[in-house]
C-alpha atoms as a PDB file:
ATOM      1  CA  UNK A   1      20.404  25.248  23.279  1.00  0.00           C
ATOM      2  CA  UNK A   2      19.396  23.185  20.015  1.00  0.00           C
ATOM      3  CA  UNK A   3      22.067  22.847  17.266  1.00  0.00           C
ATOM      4  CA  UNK A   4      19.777  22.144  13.959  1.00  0.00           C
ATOM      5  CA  UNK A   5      21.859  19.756  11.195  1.00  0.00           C
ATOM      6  CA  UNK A   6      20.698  17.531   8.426  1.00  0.00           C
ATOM      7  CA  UNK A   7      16.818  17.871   9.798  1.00  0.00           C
ATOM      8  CA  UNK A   8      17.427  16.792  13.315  1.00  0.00           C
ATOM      9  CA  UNK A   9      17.716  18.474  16.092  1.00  0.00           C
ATOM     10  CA  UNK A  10      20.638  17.700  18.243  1.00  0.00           C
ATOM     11  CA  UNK A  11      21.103  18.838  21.768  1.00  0.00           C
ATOM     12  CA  UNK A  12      24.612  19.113  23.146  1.00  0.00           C
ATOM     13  CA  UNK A  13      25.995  15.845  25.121  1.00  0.00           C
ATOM     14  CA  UNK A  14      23.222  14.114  23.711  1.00  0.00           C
ATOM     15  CA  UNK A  15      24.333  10.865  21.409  1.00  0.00           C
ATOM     16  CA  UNK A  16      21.765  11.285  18.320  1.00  0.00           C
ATOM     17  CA  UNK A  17      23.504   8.400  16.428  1.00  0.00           C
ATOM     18  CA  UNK A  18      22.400   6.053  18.540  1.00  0.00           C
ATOM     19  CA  UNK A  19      18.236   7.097  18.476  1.00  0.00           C
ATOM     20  CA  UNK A  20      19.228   7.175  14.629  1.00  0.00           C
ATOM     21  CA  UNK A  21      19.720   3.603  14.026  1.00  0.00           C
ATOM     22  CA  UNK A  22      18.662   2.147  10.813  1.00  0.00           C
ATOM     23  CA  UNK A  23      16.281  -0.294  12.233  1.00  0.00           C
ATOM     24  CA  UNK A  24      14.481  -3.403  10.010  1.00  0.00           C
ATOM     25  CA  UNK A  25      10.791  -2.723   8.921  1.00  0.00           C
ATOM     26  CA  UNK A  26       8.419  -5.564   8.422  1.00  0.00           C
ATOM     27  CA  UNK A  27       5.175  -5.368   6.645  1.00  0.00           C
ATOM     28  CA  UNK A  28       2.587  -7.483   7.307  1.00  0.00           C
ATOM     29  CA  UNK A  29      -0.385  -6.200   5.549  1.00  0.00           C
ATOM     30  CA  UNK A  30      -1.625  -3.631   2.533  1.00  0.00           C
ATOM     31  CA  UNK A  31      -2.076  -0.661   3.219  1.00  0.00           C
ATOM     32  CA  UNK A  32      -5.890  -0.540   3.754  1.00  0.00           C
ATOM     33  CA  UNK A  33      -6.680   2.300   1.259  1.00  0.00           C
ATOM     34  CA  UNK A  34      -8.253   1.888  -2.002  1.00  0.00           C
ATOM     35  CA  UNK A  35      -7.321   2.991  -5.796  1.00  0.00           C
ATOM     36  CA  UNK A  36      -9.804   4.619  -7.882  1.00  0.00           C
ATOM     37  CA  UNK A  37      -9.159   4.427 -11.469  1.00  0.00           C
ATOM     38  CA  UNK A  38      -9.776   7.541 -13.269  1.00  0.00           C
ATOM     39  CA  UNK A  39      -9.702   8.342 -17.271  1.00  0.00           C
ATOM     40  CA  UNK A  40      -6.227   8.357 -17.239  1.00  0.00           C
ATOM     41  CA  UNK A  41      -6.390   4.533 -16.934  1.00  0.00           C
ATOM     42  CA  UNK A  42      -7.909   3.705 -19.763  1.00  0.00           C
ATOM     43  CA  UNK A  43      -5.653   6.159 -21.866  1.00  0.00           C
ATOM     44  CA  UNK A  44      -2.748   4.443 -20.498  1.00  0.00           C
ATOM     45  CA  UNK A  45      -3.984   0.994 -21.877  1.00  0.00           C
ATOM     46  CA  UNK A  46      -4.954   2.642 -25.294  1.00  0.00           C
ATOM     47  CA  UNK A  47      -1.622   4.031 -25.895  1.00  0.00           C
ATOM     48  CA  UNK A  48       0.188   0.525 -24.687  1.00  0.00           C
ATOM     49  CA  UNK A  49      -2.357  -1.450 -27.366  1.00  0.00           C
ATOM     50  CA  UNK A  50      -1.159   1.279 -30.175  1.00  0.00           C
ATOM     51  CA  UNK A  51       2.431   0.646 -29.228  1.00  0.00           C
ATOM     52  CA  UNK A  52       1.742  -2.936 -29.219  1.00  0.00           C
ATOM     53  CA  UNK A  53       0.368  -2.804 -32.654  1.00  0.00           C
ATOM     54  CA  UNK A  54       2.834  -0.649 -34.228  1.00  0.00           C
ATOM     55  CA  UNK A  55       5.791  -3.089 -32.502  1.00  0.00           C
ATOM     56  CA  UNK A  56       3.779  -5.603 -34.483  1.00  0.00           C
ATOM     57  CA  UNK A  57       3.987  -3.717 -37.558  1.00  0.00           C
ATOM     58  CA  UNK A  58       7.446  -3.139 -37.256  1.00  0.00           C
ATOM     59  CA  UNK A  59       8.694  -6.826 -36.504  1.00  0.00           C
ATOM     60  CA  UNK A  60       6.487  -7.812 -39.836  1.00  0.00           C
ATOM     61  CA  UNK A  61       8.498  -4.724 -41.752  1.00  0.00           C
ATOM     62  CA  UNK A  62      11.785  -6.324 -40.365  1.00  0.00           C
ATOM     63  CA  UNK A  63      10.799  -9.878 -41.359  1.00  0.00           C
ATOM     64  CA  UNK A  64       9.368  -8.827 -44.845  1.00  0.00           C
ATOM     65  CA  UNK A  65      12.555  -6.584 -46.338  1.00  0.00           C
ATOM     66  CA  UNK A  66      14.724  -9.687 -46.713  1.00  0.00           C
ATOM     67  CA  UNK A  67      12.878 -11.043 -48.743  1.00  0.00           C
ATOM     68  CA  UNK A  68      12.120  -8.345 -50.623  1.00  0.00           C
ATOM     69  CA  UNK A  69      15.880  -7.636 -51.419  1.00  0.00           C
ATOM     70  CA  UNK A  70      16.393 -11.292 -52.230  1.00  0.00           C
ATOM     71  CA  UNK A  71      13.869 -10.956 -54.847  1.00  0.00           C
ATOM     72  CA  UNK A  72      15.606  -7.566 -56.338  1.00  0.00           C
ATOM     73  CA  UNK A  73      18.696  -9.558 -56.216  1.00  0.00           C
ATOM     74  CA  UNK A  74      17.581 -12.612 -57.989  1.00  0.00           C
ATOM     75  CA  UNK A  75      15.676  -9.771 -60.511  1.00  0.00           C
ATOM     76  CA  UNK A  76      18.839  -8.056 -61.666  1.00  0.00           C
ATOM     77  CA  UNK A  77      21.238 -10.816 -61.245  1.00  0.00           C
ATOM     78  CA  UNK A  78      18.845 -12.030 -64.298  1.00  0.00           C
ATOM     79  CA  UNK A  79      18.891  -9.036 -65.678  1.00  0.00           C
ATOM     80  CA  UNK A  80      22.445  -9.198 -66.031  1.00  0.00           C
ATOM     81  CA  UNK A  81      22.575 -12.904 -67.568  1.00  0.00           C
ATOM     82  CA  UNK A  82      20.373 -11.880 -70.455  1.00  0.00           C
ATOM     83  CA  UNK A  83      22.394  -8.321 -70.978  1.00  0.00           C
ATOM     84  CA  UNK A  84      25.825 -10.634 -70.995  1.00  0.00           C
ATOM     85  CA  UNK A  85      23.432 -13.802 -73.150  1.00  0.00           C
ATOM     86  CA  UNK A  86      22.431 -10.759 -75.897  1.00  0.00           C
ATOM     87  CA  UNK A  87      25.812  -9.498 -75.477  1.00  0.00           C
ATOM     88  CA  UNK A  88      27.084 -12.784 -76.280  1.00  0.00           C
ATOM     89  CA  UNK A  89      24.907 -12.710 -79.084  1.00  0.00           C
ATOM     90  CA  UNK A  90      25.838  -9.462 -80.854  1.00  0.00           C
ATOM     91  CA  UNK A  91      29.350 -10.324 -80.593  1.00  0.00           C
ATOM     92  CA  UNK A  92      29.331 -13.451 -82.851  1.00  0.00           C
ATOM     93  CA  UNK A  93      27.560 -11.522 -86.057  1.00  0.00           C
END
């Protein structure tokens, strides 16, 4: 009589732990099949060259809006000097 459990079959007084031994596997070559390359391939490597472009894109963005805010800073901290300069002014008529 066979006693099925976890995919092998076990017969009774027989020691399956032992046949199931977690034994080292060496390879030594490829296996000796080839790959075809279909369409899918090349879609692959177009969509990685978009991302790669737009990761561009974005690391220029980054870069750029420092500078951009340290020239709207500089831009109304002037603004400010000549509102408190014609303030100045007003004040001493």
């Amino acid at each position: 009589m066979l006693q099925i459990g976890h995919g092998l079959a076990k017969q009774p007084g027989k020691d399956v732990a032992k046949e199931d031994e977690r034994k080292p596997v060496r390879i030594s070559e490829f296996f000796p099949g080839s790959v075809n390359r279909d369409w899918s391939d090349g879609l692959m490597i177009f969509f990685t060259g978009i991302l790669m472009i737009v990761g561009v894109l974005g690391v220029r963005a980054a870069n750029k809006t420092p500078r951009t805010i340290q020239r709207q800073t500089k831009a109304t901290e002037n603004s400010v000097k000549s509102c408190y300069k014609c303030g100045a002014a007003v004040a001493h008529l």
